[in-house]
N, C-alpha and C. Protein backbone atom coordinates (compact mmCIF):
# COMPACT_ATOMS: atom_id res chain seq x y z
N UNK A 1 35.72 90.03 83.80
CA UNK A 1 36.26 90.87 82.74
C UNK A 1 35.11 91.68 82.14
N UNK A 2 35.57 92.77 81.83
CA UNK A 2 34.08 93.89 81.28
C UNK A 2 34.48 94.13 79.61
N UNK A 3 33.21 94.10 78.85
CA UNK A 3 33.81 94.73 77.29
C UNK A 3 32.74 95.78 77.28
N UNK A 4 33.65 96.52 76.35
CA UNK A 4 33.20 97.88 75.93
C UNK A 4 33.21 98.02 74.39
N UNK A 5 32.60 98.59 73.79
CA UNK A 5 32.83 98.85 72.66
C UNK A 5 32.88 100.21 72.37
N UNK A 6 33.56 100.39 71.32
CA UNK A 6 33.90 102.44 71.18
C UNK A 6 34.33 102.51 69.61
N UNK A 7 33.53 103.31 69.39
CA UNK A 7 33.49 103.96 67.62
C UNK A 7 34.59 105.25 67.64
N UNK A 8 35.90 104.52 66.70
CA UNK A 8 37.07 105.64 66.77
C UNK A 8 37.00 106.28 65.16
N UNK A 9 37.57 107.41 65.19
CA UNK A 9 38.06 107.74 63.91
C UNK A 9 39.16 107.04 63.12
N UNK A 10 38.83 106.82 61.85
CA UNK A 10 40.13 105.83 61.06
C UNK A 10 41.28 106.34 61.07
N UNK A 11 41.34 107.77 61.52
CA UNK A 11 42.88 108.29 61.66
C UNK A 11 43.80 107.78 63.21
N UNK A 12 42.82 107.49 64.09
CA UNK A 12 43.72 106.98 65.09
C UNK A 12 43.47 105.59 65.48
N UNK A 13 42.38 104.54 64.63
CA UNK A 13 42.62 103.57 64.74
C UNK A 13 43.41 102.46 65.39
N UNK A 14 44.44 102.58 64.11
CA UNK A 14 46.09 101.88 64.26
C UNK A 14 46.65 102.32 65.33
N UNK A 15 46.69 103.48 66.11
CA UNK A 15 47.40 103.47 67.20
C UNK A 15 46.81 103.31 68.77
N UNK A 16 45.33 103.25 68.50
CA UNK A 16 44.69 102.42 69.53
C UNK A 16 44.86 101.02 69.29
N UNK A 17 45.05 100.40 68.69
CA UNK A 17 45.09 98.98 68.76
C UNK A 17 46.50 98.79 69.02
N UNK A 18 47.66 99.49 68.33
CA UNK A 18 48.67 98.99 68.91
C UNK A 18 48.99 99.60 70.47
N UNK A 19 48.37 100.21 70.86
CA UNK A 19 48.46 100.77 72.10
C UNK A 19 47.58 99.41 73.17
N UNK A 20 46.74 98.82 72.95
CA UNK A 20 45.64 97.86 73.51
C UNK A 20 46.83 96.70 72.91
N UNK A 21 47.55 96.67 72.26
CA UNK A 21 48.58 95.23 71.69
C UNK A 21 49.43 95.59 73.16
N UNK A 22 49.96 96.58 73.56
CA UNK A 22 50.78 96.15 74.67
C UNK A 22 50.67 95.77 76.10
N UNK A 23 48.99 95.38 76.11
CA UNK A 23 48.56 94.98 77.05
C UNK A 23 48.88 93.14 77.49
N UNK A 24 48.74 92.88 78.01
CA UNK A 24 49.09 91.35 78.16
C UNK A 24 47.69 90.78 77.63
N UNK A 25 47.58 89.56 77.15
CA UNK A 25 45.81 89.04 76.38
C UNK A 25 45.56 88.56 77.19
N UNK A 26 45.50 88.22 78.36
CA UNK A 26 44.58 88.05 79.31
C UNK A 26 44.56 89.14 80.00
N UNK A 27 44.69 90.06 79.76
CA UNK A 27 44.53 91.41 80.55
C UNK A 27 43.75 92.36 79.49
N UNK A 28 44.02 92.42 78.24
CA UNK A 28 42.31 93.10 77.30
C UNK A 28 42.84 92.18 76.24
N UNK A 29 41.40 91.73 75.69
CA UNK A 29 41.46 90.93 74.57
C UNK A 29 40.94 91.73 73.51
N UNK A 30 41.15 91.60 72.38
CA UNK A 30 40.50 92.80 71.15
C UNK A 30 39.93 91.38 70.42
N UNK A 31 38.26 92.24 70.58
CA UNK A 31 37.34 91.24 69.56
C UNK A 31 36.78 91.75 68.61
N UNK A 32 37.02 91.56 67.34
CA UNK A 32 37.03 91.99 65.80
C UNK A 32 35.30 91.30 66.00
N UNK A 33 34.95 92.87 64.96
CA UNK A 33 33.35 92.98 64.92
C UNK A 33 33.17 93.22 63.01
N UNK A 34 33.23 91.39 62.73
CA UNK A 34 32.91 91.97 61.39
C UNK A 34 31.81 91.62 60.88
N UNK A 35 31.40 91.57 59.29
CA UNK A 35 30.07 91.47 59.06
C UNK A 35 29.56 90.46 59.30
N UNK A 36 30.25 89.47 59.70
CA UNK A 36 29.41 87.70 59.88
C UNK A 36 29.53 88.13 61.49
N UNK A 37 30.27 88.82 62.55
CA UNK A 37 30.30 88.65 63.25
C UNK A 37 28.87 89.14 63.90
N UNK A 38 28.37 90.18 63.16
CA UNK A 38 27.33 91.01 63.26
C UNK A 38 25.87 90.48 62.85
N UNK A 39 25.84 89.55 61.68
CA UNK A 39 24.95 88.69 60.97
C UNK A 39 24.52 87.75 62.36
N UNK A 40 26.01 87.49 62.72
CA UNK A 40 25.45 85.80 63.77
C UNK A 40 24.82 86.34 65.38
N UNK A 41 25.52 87.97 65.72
CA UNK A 41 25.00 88.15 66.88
C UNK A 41 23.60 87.97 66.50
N UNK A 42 22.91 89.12 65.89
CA UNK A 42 21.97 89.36 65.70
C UNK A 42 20.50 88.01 65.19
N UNK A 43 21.45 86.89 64.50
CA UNK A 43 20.67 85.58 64.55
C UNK A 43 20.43 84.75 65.87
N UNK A 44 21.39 84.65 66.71
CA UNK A 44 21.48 84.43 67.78
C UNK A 44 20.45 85.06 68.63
N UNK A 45 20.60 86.35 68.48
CA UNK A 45 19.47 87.13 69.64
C UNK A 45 18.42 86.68 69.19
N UNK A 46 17.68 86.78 67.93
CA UNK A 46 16.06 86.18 67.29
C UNK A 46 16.10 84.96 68.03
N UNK A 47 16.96 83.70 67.78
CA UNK A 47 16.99 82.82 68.82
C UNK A 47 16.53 82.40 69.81
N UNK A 48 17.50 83.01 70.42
CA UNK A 48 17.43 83.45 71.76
C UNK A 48 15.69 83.97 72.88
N UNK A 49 15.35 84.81 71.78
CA UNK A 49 14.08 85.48 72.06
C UNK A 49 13.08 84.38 71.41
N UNK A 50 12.89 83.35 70.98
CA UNK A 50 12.15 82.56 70.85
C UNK A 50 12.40 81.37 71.89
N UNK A 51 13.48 81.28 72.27
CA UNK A 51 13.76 79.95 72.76
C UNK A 51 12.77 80.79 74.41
N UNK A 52 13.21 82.07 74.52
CA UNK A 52 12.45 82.73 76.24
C UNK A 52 11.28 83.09 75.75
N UNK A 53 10.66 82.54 74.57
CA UNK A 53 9.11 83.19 74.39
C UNK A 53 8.62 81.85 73.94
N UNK A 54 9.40 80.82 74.57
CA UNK A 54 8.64 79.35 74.08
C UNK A 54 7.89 79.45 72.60
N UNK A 55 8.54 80.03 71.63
CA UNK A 55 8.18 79.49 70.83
C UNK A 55 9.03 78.69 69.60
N UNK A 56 10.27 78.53 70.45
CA UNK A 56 11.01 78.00 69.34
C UNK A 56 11.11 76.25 69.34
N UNK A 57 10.93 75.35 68.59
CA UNK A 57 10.58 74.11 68.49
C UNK A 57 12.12 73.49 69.07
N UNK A 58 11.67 72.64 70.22
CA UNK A 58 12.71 71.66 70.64
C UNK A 58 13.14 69.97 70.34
N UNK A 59 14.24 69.98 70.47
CA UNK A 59 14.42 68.63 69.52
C UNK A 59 15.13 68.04 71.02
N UNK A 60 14.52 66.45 71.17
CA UNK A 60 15.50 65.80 72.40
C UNK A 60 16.23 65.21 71.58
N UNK A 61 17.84 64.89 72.39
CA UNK A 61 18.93 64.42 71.94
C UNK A 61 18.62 63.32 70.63
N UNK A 62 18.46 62.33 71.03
CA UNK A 62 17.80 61.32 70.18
C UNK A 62 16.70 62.05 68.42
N UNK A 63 15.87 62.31 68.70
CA UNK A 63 15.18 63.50 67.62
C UNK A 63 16.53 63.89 66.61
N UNK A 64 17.38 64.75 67.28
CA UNK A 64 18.33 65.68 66.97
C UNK A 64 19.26 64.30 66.35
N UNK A 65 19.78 63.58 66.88
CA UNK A 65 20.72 62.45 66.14
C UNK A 65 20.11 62.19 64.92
N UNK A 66 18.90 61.18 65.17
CA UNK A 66 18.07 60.91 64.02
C UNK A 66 18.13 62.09 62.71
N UNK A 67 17.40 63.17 62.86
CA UNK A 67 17.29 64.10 61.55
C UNK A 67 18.81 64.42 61.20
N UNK A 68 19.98 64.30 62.04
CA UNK A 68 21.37 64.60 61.59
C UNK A 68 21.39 63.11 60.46
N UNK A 69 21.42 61.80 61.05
CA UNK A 69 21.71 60.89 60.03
C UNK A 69 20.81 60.65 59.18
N UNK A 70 19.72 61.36 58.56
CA UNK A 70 18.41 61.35 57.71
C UNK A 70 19.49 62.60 56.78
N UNK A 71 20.09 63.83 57.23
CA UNK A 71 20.68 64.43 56.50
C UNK A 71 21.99 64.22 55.39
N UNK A 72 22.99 63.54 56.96
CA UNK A 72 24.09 62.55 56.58
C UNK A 72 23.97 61.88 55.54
N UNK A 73 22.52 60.99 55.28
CA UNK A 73 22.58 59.81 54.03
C UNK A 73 21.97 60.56 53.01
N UNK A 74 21.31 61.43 52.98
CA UNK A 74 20.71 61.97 52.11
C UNK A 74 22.05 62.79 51.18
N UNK A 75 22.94 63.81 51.85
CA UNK A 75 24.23 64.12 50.96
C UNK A 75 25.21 62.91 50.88
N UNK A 76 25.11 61.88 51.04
CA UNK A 76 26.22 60.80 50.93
C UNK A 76 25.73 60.32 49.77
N UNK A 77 23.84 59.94 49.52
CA UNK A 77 23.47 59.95 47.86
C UNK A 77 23.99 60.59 47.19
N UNK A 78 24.18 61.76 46.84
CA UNK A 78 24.36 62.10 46.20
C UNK A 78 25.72 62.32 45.54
């Protein structure tokens, strides 16, 4: 499946989408691009680009459990 993205005018909006609604959803899916959606790509990519520039710190499974239940008890104090 291929996505595209395309910047419309707000006057024909609504009738591209209902025009893309009479498609079957597994045949085009419409993916809403909003401001968190845009916040998380873009955190993701920084990510991303550390995790392929080895510099982002790795946790093995075990590590990763541990600091979860160090967190867990710490908001259950409270």
């Amino acid at each position: 499946m291929q996505t595209i993205k395309l910047r419309v005018r707000d006057d024909i909006y609504k009738k591209l989408l209902w025009l893309l609604g009479k498609f079957d959803q597994e045949e085009v899916e419409i993916i809403s691009e909003d401001s968190n959606y845009l916040e998380n790509k873009k955190f993701l990519a920084k990510e991303l680009e550390e995790i392929e520039q080895k510099k982002a710190k790795m946790y093995s499974l075990q590590d990763a459990e541990k600091l979860l239940e160090e967190v867990i008890k710490k908001h259950e104090e409270n």
